[in-house]
C-alpha atoms as a PDB file:
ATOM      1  CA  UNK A   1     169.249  -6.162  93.850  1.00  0.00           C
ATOM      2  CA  UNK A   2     167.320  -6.465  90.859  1.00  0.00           C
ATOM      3  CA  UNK A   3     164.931  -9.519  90.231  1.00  0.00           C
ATOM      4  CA  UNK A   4     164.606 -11.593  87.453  1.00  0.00           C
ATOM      5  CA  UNK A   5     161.453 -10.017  86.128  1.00  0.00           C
ATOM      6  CA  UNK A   6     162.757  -6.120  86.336  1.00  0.00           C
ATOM      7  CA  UNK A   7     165.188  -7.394  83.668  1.00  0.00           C
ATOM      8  CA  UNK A   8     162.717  -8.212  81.066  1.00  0.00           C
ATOM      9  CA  UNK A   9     161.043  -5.638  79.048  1.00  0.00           C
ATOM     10  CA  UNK A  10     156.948  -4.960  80.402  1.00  0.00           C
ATOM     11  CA  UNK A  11     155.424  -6.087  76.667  1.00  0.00           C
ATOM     12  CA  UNK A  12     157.836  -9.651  77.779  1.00  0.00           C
ATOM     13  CA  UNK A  13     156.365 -10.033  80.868  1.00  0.00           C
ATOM     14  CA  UNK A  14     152.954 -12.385  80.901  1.00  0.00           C
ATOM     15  CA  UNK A  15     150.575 -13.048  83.748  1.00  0.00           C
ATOM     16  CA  UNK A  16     150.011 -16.591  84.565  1.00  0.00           C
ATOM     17  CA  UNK A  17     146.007 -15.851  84.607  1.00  0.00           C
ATOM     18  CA  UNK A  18     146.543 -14.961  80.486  1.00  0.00           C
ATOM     19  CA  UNK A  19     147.348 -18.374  79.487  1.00  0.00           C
ATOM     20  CA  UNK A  20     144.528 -21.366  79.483  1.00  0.00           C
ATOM     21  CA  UNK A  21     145.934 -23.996  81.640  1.00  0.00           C
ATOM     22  CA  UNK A  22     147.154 -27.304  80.035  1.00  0.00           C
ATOM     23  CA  UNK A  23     145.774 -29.339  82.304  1.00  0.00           C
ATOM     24  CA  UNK A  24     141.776 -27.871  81.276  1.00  0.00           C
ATOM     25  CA  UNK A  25     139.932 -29.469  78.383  1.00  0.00           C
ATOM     26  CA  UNK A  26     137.156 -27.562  76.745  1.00  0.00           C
ATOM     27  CA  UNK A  27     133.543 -29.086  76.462  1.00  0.00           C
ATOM     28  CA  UNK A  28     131.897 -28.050  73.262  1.00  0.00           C
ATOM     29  CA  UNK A  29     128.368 -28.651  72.797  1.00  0.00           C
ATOM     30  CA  UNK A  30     127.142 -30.824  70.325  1.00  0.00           C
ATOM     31  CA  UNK A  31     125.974 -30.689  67.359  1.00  0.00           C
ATOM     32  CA  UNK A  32     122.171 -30.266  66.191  1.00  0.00           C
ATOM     33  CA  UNK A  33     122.819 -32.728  63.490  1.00  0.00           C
ATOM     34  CA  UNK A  34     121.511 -36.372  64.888  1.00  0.00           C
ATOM     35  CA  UNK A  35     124.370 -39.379  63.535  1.00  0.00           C
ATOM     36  CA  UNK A  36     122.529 -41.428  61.120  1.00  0.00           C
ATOM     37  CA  UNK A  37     121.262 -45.225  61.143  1.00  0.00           C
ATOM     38  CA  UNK A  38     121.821 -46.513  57.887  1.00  0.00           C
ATOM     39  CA  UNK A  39     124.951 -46.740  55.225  1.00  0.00           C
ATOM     40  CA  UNK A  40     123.379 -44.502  53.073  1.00  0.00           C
ATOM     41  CA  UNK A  41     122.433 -41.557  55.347  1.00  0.00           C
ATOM     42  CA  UNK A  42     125.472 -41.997  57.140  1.00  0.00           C
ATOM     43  CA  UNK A  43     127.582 -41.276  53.356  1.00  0.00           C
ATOM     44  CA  UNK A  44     124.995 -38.416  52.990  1.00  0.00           C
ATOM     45  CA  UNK A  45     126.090 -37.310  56.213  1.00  0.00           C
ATOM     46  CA  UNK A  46     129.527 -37.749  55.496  1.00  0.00           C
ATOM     47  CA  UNK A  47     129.335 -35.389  52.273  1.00  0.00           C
ATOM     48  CA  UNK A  48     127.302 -32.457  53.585  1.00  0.00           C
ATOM     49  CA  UNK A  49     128.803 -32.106  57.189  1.00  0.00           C
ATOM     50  CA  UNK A  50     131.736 -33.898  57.001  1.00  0.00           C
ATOM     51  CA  UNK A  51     131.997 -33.629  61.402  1.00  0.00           C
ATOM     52  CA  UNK A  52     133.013 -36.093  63.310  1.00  0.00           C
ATOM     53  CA  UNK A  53     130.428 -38.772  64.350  1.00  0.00           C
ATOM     54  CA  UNK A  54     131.088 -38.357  67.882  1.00  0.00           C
ATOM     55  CA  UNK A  55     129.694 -34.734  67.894  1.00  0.00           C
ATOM     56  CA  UNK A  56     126.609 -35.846  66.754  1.00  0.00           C
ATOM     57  CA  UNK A  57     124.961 -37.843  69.639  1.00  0.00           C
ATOM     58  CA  UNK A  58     122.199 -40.293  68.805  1.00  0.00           C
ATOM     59  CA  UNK A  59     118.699 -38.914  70.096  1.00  0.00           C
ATOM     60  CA  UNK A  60     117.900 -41.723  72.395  1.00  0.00           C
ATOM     61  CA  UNK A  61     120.523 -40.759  74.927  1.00  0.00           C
ATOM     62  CA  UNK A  62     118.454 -37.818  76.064  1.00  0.00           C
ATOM     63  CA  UNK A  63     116.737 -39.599  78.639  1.00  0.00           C
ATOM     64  CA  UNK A  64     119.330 -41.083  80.518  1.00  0.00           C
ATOM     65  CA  UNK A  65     121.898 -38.213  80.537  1.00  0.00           C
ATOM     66  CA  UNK A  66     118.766 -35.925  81.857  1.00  0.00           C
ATOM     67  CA  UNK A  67     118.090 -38.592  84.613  1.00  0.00           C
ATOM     68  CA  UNK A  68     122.012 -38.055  85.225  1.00  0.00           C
ATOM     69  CA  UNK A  69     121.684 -34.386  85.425  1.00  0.00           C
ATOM     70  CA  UNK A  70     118.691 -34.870  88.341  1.00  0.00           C
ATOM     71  CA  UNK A  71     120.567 -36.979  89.976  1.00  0.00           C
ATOM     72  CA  UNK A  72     123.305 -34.763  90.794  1.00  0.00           C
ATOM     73  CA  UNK A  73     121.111 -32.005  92.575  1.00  0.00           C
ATOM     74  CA  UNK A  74     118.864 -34.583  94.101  1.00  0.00           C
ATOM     75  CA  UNK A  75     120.597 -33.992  97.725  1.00  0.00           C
ATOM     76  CA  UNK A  76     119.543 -30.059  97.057  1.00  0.00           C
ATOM     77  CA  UNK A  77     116.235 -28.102  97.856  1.00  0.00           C
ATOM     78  CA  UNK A  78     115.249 -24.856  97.392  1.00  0.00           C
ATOM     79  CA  UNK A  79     113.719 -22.387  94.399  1.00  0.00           C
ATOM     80  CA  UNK A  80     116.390 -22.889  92.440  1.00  0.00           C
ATOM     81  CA  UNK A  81     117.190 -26.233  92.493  1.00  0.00           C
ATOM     82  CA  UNK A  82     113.067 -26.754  91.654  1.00  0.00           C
ATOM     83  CA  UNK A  83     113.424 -24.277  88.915  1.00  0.00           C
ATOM     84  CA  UNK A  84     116.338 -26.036  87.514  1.00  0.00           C
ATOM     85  CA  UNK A  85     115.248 -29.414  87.792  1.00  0.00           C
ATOM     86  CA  UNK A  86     112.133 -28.461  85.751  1.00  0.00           C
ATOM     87  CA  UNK A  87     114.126 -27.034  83.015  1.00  0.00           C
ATOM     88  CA  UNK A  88     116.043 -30.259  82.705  1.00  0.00           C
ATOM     89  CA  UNK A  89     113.168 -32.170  82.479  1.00  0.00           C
ATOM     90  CA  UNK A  90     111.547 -30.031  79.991  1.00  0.00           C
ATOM     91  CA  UNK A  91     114.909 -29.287  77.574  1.00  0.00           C
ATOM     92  CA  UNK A  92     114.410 -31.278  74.210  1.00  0.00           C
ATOM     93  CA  UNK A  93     118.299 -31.727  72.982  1.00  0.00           C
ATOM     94  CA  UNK A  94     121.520 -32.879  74.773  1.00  0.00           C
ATOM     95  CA  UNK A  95     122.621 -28.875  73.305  1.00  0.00           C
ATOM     96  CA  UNK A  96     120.319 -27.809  75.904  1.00  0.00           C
ATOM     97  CA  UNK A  97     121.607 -29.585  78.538  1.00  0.00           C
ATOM     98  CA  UNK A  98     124.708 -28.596  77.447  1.00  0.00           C
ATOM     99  CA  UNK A  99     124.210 -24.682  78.207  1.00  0.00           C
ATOM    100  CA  UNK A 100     122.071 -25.888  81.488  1.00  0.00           C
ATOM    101  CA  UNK A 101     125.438 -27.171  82.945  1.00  0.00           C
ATOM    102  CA  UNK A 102     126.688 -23.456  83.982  1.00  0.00           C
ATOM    103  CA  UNK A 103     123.805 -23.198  86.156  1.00  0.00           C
ATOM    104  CA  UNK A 104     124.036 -26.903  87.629  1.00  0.00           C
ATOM    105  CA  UNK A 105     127.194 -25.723  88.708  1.00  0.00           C
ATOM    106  CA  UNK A 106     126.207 -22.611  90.577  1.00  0.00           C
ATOM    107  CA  UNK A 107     123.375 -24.323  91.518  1.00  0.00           C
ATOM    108  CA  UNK A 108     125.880 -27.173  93.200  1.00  0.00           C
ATOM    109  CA  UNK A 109     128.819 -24.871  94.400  1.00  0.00           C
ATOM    110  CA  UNK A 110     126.442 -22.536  96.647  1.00  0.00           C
ATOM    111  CA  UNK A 111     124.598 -25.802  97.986  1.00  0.00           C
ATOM    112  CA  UNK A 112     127.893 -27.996  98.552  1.00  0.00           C
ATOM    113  CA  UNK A 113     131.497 -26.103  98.013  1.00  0.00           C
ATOM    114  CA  UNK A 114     133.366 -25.461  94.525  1.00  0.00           C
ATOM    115  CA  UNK A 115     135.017 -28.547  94.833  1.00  0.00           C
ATOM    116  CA  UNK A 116     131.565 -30.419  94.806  1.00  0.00           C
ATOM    117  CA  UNK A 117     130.407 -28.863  91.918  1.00  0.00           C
ATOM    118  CA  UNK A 118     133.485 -29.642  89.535  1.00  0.00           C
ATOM    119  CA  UNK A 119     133.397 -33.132  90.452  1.00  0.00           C
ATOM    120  CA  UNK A 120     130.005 -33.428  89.630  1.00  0.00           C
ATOM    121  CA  UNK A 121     130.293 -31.307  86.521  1.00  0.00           C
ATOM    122  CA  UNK A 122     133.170 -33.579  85.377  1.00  0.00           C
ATOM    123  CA  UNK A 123     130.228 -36.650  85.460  1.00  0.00           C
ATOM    124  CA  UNK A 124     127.693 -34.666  82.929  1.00  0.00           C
ATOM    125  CA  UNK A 125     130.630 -33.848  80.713  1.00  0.00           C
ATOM    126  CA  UNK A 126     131.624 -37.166  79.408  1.00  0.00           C
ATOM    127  CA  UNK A 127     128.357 -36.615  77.526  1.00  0.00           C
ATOM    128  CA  UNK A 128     129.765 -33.544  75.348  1.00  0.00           C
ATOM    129  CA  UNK A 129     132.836 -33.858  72.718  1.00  0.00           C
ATOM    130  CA  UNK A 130     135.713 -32.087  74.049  1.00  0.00           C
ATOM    131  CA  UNK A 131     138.861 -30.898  72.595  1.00  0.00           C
ATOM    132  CA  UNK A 132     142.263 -29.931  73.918  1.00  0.00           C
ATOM    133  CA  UNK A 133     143.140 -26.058  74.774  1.00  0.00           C
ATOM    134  CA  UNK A 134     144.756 -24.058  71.907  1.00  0.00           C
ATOM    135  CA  UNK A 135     148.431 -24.007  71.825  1.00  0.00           C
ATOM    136  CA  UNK A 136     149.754 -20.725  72.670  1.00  0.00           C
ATOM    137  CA  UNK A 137     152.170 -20.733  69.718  1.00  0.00           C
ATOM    138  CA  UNK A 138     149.455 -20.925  67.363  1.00  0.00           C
ATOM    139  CA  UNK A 139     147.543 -17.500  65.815  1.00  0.00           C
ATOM    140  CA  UNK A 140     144.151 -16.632  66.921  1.00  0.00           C
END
């Protein structure tokens, strides 16, 4: 008896591990561009990097999305939860946080369980513009 994928050609055949699930949004990091305060700088702004306003986050956020990212390994000791926690505190953009989140999650998944550490991730990335995956019907 022949199964269903013996009758289609090898090149036909594609691993479910290829293809991005639909369910995953991507988290891009922001921009280094700050959003501007006035009408004027925000036409300026408008003209020369015509992106859109979310991706630029306003500077005073810093603060309180660094106090978020302590927060989450507060329940965690050790070298590398120290080590981390200092280079939150001394990062000086939200695009910085933004590549520290890789290592919050290891950080968070060898302290607690995978599980743990997506949750948790999920929290910090409200802070970061996302977009939806590619369609797979669309050229690279």
């Amino acid at each position: 008896m022949i199964t269903s994928l013996q009758i289609l050609p090898r090149w036909c055949r594609r691993s479910p591990l290829a293809a991005p699930s639909s369910l995953r949004t991507e988290v891009c990091p922001p921009t280094l561009r700050h959003a501007p305060a006035g009408a004027w700088q925000r036409a300026m702004f408008w003209l020369l990097a015509p992106a859109p306003q979310e991706a630029a986050p306003a500077p005073d956020r810093l603060p309180a999305v660094r106090n978020e990212f302590t927060a989450l390994l507060d329940d965690i000791e050790g070298d590398e939860a120290r080590s981390l926690r200092r280079r939150i505190a001394e990062s000086r953009s939200l695009r910085e946080l933004w590549h520290l989140r890789a290592a919050v999650y290891s950080v968070i998944g060898l302290a607690h369980s995978q599980s743990v550490a997506e949750e948790r991730l999920a929290v910090l990335n409200r802070h970061f513009p996302t977009r939806a995956p590619r369609s797979q019907f669309a050229p690279l």
